[in-house]
N, C-alpha and C. Protein backbone atom coordinates (compact mmCIF):
# COMPACT_ATOMS: atom_id res chain seq x y z
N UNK A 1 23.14 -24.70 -48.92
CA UNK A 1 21.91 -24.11 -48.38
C UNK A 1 20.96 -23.76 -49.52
N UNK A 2 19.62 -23.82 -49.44
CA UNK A 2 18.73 -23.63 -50.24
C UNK A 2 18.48 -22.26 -50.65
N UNK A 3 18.14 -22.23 -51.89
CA UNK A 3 17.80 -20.57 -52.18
C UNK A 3 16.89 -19.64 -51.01
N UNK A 4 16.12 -20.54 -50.13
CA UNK A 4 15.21 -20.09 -49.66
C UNK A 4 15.51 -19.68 -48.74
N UNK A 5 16.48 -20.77 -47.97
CA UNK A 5 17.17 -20.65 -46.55
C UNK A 5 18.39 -19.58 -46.61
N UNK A 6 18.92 -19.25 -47.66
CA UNK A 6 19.95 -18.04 -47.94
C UNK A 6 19.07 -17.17 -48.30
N UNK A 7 17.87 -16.80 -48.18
CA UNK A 7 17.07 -15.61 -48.58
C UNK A 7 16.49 -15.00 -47.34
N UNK A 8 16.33 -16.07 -46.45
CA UNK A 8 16.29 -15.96 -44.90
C UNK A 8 16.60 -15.30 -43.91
N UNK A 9 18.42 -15.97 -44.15
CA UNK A 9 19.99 -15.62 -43.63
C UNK A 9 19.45 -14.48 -43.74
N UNK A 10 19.71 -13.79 -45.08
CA UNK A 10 19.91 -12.34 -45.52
C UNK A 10 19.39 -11.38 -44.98
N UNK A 11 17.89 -11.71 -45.13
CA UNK A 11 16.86 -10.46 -45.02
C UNK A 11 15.99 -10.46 -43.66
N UNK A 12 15.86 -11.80 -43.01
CA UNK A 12 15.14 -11.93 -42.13
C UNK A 12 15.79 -12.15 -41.05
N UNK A 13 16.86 -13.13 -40.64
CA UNK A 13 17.24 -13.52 -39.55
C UNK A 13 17.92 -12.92 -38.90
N UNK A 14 18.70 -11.87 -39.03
CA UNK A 14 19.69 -10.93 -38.53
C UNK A 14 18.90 -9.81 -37.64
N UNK A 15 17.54 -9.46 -38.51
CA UNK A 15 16.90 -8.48 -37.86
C UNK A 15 16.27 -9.25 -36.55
N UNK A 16 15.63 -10.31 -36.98
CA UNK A 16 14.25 -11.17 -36.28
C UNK A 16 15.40 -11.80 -34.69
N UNK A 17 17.12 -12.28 -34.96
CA UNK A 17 17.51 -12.02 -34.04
C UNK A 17 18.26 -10.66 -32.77
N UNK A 18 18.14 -9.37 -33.16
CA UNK A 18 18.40 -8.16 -32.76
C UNK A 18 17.30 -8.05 -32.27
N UNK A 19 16.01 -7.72 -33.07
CA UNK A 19 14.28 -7.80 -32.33
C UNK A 19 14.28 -8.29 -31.33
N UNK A 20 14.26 -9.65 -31.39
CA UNK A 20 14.44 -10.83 -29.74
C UNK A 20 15.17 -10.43 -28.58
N UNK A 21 16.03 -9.70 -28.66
CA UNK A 21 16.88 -10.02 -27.84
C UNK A 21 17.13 -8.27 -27.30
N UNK A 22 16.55 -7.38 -27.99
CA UNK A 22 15.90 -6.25 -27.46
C UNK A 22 14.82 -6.40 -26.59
N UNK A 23 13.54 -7.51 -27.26
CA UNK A 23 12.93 -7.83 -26.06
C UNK A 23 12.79 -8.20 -24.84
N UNK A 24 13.76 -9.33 -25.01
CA UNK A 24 13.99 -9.88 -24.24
C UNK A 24 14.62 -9.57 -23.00
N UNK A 25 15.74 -8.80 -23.42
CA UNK A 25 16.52 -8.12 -22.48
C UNK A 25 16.20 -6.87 -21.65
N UNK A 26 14.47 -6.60 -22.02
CA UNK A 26 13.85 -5.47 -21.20
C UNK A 26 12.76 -6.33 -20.10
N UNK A 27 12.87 -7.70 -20.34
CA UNK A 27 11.87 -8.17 -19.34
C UNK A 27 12.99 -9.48 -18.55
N UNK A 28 14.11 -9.80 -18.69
CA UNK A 28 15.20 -11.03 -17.76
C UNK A 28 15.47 -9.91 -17.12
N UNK A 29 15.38 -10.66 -15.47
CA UNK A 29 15.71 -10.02 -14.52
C UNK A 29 17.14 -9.72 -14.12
N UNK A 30 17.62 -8.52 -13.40
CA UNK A 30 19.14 -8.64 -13.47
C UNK A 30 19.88 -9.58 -12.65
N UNK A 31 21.16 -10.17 -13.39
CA UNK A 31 22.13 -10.79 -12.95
C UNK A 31 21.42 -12.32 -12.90
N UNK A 32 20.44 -12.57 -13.73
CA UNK A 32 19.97 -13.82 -13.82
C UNK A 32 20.61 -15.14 -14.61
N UNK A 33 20.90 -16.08 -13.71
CA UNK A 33 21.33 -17.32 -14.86
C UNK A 33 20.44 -17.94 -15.73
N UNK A 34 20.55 -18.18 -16.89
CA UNK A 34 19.71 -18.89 -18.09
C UNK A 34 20.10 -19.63 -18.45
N UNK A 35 19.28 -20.90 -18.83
CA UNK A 35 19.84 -22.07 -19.48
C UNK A 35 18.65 -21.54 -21.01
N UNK A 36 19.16 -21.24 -21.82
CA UNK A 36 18.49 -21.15 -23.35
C UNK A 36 18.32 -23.02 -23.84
N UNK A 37 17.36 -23.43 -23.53
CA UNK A 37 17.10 -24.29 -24.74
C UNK A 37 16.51 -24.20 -26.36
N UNK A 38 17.25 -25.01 -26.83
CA UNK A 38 17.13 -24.77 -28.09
C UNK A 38 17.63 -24.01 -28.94
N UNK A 39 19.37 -23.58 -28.56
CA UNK A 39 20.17 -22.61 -28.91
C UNK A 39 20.33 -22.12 -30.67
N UNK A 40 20.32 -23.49 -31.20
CA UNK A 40 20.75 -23.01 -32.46
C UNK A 40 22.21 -22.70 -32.54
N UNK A 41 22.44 -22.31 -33.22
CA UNK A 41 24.22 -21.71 -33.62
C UNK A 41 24.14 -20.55 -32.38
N UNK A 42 23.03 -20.51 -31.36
CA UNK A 42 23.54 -19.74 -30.41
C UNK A 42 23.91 -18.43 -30.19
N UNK A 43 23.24 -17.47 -31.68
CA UNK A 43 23.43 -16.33 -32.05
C UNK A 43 22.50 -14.95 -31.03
N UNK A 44 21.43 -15.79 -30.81
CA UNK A 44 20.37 -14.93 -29.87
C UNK A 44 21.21 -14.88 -28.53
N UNK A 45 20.93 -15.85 -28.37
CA UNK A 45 22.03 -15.62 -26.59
C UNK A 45 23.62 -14.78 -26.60
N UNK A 46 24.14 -15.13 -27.74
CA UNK A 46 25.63 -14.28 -27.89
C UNK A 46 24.66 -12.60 -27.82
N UNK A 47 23.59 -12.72 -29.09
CA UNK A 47 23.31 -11.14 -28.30
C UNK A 47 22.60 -10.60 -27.53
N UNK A 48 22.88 -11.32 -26.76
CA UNK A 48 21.51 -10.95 -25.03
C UNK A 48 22.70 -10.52 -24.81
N UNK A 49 23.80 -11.31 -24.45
CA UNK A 49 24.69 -11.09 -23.32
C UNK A 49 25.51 -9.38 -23.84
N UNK A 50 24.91 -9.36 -24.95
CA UNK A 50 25.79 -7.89 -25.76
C UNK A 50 24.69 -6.79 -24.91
N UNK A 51 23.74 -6.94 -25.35
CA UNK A 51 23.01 -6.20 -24.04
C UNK A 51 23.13 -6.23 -23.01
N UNK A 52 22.99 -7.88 -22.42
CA UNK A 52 22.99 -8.02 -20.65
C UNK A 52 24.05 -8.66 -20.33
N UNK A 53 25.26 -7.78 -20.23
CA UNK A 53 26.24 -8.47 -19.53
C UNK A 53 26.25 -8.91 -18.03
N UNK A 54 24.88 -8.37 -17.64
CA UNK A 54 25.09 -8.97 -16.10
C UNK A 54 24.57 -10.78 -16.20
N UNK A 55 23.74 -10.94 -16.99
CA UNK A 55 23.61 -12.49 -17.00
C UNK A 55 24.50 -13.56 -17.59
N UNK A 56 24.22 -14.56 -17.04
CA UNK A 56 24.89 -16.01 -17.53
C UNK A 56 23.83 -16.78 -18.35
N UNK A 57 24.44 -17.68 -19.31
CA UNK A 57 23.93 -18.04 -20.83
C UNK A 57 24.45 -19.34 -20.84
N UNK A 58 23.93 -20.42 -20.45
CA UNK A 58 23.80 -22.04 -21.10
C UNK A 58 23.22 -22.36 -22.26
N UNK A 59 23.68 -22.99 -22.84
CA UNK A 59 22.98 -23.80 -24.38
C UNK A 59 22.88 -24.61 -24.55
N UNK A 60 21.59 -25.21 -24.60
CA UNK A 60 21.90 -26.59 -25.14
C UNK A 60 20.37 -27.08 -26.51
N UNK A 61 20.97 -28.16 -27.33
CA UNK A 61 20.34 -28.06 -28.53
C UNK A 61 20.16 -29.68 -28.25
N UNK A 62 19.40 -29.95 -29.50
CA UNK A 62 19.05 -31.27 -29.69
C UNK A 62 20.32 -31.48 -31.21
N UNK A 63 20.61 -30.67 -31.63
CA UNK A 63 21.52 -30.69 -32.90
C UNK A 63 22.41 -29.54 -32.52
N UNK A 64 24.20 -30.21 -32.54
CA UNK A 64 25.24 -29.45 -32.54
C UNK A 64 25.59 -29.26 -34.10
N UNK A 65 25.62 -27.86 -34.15
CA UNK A 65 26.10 -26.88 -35.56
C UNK A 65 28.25 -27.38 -35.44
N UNK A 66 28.18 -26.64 -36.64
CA UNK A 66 29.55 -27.11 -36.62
C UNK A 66 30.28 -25.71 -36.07
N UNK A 67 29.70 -24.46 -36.32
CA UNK A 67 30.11 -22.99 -35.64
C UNK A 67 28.54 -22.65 -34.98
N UNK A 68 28.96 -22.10 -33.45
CA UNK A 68 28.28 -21.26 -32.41
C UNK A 68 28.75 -20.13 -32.51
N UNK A 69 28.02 -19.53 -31.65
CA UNK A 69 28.51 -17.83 -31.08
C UNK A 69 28.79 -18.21 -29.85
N UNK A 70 28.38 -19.05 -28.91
CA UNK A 70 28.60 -19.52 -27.59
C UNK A 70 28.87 -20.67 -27.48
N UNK A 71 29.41 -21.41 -26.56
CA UNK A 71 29.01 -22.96 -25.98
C UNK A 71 27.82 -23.53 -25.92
N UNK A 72 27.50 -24.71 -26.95
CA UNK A 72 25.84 -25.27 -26.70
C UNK A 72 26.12 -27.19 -26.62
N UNK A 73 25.41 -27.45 -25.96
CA UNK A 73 25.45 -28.65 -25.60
C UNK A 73 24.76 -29.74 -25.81
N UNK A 74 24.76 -30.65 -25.78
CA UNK A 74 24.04 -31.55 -26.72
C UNK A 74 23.12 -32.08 -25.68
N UNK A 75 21.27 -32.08 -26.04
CA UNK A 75 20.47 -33.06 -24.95
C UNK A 75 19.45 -33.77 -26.10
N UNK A 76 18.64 -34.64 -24.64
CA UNK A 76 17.82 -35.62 -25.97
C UNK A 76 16.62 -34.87 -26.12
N UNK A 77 16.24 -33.81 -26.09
CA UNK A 77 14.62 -33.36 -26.61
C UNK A 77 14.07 -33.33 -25.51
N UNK A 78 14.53 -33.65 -24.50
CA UNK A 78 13.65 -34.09 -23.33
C UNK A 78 13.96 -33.63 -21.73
N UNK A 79 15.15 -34.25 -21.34
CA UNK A 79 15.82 -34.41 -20.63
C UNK A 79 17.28 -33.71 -20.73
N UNK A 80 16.48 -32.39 -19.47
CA UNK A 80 18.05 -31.83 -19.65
C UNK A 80 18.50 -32.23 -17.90
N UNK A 81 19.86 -32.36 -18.52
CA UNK A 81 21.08 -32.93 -17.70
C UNK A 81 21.57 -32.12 -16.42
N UNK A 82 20.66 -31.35 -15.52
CA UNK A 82 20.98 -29.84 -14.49
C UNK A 82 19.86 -30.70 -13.56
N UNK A 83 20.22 -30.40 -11.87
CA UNK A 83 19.70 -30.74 -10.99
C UNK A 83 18.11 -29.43 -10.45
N UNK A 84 17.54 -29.80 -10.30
CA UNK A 84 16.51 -28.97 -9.16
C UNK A 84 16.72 -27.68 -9.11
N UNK A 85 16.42 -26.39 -10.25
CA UNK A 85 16.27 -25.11 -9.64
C UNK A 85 17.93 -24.78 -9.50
N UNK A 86 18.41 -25.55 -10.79
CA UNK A 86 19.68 -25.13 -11.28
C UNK A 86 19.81 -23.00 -11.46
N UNK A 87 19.01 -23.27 -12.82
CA UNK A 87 18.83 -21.48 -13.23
C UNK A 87 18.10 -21.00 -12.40
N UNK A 88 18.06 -19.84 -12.55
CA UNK A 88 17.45 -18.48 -12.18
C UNK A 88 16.07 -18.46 -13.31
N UNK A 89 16.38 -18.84 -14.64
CA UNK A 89 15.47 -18.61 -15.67
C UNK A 89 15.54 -20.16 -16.80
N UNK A 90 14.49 -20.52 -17.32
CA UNK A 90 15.22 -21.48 -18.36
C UNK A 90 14.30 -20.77 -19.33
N UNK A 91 14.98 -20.46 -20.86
CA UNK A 91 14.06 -19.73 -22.20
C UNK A 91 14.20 -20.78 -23.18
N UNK A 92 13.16 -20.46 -23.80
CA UNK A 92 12.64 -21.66 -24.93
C UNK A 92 12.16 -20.62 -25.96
N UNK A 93 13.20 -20.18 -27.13
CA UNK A 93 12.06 -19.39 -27.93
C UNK A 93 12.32 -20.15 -29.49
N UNK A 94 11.01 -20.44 -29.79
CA UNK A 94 10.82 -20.99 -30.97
C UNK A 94 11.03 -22.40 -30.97
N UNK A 95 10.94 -23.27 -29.62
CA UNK A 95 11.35 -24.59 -29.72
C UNK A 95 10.55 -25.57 -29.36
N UNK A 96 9.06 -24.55 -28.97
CA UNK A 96 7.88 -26.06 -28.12
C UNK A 96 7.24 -26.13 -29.50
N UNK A 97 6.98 -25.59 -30.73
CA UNK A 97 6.02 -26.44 -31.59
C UNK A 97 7.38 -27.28 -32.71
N UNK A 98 8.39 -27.60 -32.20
CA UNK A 98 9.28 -28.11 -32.41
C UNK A 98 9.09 -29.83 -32.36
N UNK A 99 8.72 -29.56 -31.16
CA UNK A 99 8.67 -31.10 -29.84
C UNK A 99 7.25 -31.42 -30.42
N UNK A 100 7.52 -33.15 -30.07
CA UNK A 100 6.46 -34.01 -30.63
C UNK A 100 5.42 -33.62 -29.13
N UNK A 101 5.94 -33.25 -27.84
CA UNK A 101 5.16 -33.37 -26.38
C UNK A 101 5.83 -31.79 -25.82
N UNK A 102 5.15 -30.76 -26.12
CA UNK A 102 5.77 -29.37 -25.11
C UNK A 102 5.53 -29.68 -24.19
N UNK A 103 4.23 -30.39 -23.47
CA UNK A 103 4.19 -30.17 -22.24
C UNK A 103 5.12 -31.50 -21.50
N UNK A 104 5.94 -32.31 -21.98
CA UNK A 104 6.99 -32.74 -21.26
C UNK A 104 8.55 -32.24 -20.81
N UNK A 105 8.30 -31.58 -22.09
CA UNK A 105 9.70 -29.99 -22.27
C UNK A 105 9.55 -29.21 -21.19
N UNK A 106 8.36 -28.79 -20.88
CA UNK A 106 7.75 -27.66 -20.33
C UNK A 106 8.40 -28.33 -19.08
N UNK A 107 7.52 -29.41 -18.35
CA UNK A 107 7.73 -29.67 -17.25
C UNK A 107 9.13 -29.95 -16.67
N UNK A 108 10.50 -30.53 -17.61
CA UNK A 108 11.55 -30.22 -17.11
C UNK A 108 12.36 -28.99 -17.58
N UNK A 109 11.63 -28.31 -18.37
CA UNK A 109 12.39 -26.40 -17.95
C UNK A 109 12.13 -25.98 -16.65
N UNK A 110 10.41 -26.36 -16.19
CA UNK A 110 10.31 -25.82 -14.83
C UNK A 110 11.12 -26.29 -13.92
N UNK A 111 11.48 -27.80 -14.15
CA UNK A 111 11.96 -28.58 -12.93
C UNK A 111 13.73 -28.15 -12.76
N UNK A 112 14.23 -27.06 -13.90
CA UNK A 112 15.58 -27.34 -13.39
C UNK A 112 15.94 -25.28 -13.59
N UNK A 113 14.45 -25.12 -13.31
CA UNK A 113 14.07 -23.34 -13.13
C UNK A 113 13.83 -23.22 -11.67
N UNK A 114 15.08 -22.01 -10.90
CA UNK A 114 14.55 -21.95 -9.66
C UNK A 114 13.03 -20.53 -9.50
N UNK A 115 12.97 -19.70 -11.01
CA UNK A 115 11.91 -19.03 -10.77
C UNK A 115 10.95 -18.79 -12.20
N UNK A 116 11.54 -18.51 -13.02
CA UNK A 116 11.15 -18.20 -14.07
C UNK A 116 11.13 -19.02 -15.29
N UNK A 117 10.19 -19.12 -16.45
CA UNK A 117 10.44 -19.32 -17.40
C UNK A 117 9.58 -18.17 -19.23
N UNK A 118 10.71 -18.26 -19.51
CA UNK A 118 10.61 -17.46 -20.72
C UNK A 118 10.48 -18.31 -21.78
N UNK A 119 9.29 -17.60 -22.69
CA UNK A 119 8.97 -18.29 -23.90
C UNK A 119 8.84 -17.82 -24.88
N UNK A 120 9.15 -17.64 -26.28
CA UNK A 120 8.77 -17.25 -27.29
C UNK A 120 8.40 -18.10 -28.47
N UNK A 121 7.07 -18.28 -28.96
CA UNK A 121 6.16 -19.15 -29.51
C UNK A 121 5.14 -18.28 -29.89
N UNK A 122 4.56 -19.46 -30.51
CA UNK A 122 3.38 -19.15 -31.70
C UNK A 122 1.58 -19.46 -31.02
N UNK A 123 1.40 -18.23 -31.72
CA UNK A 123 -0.18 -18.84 -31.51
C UNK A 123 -0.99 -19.54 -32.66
N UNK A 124 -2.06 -20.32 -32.62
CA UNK A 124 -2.12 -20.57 -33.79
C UNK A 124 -3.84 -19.74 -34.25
N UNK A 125 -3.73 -18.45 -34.82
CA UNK A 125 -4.67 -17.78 -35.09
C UNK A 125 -4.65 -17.03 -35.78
N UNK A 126 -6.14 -16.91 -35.82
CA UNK A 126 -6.17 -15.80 -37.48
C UNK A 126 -5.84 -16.40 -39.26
N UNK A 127 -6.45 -15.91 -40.09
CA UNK A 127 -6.82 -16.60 -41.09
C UNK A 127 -5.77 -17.45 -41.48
N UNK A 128 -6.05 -18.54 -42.31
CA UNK A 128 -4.64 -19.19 -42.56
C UNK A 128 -3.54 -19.42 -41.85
N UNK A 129 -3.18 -19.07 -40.61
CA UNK A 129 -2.47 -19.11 -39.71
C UNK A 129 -1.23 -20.10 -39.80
N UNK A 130 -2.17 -21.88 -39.88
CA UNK A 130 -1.36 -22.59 -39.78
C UNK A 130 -0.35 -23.01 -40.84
N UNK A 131 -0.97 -22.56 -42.35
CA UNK A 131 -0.24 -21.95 -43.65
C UNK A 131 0.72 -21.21 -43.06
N UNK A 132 0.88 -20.13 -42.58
CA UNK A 132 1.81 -18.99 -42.69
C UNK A 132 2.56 -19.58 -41.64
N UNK A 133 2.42 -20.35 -40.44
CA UNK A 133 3.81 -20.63 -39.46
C UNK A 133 4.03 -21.86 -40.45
N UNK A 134 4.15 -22.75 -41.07
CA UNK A 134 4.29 -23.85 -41.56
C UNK A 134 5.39 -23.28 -42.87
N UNK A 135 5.33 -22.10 -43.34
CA UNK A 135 6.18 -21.63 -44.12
C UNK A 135 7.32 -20.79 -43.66
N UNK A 136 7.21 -20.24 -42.38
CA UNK A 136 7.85 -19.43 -41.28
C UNK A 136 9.11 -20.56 -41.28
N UNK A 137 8.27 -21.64 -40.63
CA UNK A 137 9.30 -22.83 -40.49
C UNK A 137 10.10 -23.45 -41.27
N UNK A 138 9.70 -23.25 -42.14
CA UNK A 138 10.08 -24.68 -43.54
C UNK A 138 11.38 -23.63 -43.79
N UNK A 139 11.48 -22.19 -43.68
CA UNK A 139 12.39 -21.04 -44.67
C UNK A 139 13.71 -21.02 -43.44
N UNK A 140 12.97 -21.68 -42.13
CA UNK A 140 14.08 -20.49 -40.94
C UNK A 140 14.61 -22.52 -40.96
N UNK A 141 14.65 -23.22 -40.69
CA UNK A 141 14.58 -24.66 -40.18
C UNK A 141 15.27 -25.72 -41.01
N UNK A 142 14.45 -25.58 -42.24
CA UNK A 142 14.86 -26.97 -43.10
C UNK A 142 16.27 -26.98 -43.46
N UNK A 143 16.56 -26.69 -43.37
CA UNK A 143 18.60 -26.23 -43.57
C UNK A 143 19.29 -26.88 -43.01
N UNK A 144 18.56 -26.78 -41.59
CA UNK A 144 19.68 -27.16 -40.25
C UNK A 144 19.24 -28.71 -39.66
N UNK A 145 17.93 -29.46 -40.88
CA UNK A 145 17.86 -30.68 -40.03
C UNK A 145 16.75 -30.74 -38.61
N UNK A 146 16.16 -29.39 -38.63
CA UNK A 146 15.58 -29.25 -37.49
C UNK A 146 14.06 -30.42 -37.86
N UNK A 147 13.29 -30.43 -36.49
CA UNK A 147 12.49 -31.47 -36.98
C UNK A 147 11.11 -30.79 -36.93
N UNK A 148 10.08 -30.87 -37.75
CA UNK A 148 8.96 -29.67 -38.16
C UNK A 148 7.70 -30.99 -37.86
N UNK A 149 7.23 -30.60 -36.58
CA UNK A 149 5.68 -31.50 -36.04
C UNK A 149 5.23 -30.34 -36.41
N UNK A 150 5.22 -29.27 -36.42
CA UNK A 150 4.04 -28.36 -36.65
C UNK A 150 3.16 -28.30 -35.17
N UNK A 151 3.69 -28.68 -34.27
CA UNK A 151 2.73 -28.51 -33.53
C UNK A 151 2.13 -27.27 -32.31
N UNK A 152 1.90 -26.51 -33.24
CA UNK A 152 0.75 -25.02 -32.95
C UNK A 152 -0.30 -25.20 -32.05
N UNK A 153 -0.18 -23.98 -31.27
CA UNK A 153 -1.25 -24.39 -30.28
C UNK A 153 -2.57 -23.14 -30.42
N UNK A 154 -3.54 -23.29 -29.91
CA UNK A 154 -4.12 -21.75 -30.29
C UNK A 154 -4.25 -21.23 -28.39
N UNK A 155 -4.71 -20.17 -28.70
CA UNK A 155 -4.89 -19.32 -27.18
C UNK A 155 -5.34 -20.35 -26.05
N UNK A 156 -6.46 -20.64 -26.60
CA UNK A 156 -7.21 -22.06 -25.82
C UNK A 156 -5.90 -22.90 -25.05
N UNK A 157 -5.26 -23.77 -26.03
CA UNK A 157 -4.56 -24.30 -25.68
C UNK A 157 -3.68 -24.21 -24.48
N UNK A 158 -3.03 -23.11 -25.41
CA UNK A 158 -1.98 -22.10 -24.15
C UNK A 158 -2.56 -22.08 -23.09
N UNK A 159 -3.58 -21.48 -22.59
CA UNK A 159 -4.06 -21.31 -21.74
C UNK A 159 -4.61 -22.69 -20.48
N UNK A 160 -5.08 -23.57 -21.26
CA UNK A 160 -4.65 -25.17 -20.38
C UNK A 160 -3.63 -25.36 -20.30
N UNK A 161 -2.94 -25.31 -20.41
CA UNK A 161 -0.91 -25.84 -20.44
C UNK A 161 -0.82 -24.78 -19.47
N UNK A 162 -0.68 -23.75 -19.41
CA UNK A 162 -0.38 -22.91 -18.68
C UNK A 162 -1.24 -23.23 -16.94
N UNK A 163 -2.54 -23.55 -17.00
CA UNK A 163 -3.03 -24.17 -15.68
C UNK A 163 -2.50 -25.48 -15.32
N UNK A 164 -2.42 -26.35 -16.28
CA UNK A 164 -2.03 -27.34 -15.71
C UNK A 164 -0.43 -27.76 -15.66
N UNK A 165 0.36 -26.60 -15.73
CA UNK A 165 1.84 -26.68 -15.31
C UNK A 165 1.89 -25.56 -14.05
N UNK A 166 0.95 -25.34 -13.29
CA UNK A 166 0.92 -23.93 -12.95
C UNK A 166 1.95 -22.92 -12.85
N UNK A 167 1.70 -22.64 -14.27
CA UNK A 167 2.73 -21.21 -15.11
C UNK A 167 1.95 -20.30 -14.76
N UNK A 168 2.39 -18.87 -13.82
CA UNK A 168 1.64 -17.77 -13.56
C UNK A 168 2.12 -16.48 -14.86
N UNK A 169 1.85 -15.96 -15.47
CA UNK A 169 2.16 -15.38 -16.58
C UNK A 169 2.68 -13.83 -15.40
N UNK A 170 3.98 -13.33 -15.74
CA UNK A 170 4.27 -12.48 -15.53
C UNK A 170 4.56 -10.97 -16.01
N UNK A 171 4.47 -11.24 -17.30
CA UNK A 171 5.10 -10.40 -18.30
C UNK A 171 4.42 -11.48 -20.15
N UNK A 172 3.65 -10.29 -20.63
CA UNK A 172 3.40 -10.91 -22.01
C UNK A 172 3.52 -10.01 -22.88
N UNK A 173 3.86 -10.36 -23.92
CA UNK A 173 4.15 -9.40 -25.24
C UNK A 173 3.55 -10.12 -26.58
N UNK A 174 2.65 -9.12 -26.93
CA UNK A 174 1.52 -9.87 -28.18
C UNK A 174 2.61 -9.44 -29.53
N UNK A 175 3.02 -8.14 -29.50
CA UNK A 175 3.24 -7.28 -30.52
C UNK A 175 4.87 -7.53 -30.63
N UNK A 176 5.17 -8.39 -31.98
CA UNK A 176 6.77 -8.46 -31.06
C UNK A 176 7.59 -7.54 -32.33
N UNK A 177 6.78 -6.92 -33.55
CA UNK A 177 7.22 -6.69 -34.92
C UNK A 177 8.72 -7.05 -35.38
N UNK A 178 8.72 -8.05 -35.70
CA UNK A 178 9.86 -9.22 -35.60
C UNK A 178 10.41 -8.73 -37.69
N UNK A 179 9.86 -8.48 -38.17
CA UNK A 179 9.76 -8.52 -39.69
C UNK A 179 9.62 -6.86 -40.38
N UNK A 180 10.61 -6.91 -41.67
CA UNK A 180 10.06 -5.62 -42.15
C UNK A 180 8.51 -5.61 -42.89
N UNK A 181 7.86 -4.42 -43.13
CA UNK A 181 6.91 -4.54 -43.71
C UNK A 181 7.07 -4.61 -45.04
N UNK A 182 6.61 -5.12 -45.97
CA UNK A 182 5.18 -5.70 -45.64
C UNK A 182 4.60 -7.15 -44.90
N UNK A 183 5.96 -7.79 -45.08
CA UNK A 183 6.21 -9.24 -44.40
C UNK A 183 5.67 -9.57 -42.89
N UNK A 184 5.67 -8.20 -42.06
CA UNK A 184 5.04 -8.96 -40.80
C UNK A 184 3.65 -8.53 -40.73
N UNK A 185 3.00 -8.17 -41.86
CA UNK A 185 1.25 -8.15 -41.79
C UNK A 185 1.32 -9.91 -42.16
N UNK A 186 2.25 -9.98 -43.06
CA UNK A 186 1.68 -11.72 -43.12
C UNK A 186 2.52 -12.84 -42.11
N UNK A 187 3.42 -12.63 -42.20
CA UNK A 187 3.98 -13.71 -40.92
C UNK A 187 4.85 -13.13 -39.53
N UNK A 188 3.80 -11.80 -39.23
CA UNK A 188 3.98 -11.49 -37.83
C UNK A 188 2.60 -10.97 -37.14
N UNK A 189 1.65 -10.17 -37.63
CA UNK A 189 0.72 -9.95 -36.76
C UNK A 189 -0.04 -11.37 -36.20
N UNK A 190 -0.31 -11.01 -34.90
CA UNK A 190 -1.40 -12.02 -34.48
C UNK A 190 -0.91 -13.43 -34.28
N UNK A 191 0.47 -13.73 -34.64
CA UNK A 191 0.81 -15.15 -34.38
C UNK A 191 2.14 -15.53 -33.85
N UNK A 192 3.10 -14.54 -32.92
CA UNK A 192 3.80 -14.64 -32.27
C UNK A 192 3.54 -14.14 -30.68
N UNK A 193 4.28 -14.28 -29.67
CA UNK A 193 4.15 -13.30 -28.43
C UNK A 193 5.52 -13.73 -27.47
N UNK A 194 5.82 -13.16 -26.99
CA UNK A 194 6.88 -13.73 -25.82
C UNK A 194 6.41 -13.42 -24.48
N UNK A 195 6.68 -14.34 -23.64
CA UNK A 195 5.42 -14.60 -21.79
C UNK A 195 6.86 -14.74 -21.15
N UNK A 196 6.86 -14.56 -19.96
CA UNK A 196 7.91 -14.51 -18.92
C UNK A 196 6.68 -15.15 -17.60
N UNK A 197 6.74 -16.33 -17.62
CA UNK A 197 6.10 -17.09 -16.50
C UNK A 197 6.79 -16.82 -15.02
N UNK A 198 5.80 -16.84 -13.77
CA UNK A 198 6.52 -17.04 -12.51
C UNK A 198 6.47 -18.75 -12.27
N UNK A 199 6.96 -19.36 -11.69
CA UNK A 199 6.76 -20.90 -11.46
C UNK A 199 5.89 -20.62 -10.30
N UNK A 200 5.41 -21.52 -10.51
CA UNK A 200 3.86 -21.62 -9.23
C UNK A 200 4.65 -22.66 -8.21
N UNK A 201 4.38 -22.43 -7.05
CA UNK A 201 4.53 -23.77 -5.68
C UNK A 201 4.25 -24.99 -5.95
């Protein structure tokens, strides 16, 4: 592992996953099933369920690690393998500016979501912005093989994707202070949030 990516481990990722999953676990509804895409070694979902033992936790990745915290499963980027309004919830955090097409991701999280979908992603705003997630990425990512399109969206954006999947926003969180200071004046204000969508008819 790179000096950078073990500087990461250390100082950032342990907190930035406890943060998440405090959040998270004050806005998933109870006794809800989740399919987490984009698990990773699956460490966030092992600690949801430390909070929310009333929910159930699927994983699945585009890249299997050699150690999880949970069961994660292997799909193509695209196409996940669950029928029609499988979950209760499907969450995606940190995995649509991942994808070469979110809004094809998008459309089969909804399609195998019987209500909800949860997101945690980037905006792309405020000075330098696309500098500071582009280094966010390169420190948390390049390690594991993950694949870096960079592709950031700004409010604008969001906000078409969101009409034209009709995602009703249920729950949003601008402020997620993911980082110690002084680190999240530079790679946390203004360019993260987590949304808890209703699925539209």
């Amino acid at each position: 592992m790179s000096l950078i990516g073990q500087a990461h481990r250390a100082f950032i990722h342990s907190k930035r996953v406890q943060r998440l999953s405090e959040l998270l676990s004050a806005i998933i509804p109870h006794s809800s099933t989740l399919l987490d895409v984009g698990s990773g070694d699956g460490r966030l979902a092992w600690s949801l369920l430390q909070r929310r033992p009333d929910l159930t936790i699927e994983g699945v990745d585009v890249l299997l690690r050699e150690q999880t915290w949970l069961p994660v499963k292997l799909f193509d980027g695209t196409n996940l393998s669950y029928a029609d309004s499988t979950f209760d919830a499907v969450m995606l955090v940190d995995v649509l500016h991942h994808t070469a097409d979110p809004r094809a991701l998008l459309r089969e999280a909804l399609r195998v979501s019987r209500r909800w979908l949860i997101l945690k992603d980037h905006t792309l705003k405020g000075f330098a912005a696309g500098l500071r997630l582009r280094v966010m990425d390169r420190a948390g990512n390049s390690d594991y093989g993950v694949a870096l399109p960079y592709t950031y969206m700004s409010e604008k954006q969001w906000e078409e994707l969101e009409q034209i999947l009709n995602m009703k926003v249920a729950t949003k969180i601008n402020k997620l202070r993911l980082y110690r200071r002084p680190l999240d004046y530079i790679f946390g204000s203004g360019l993260h949030f987590i949304a808890m969508y209703e699925k539209g008819l």
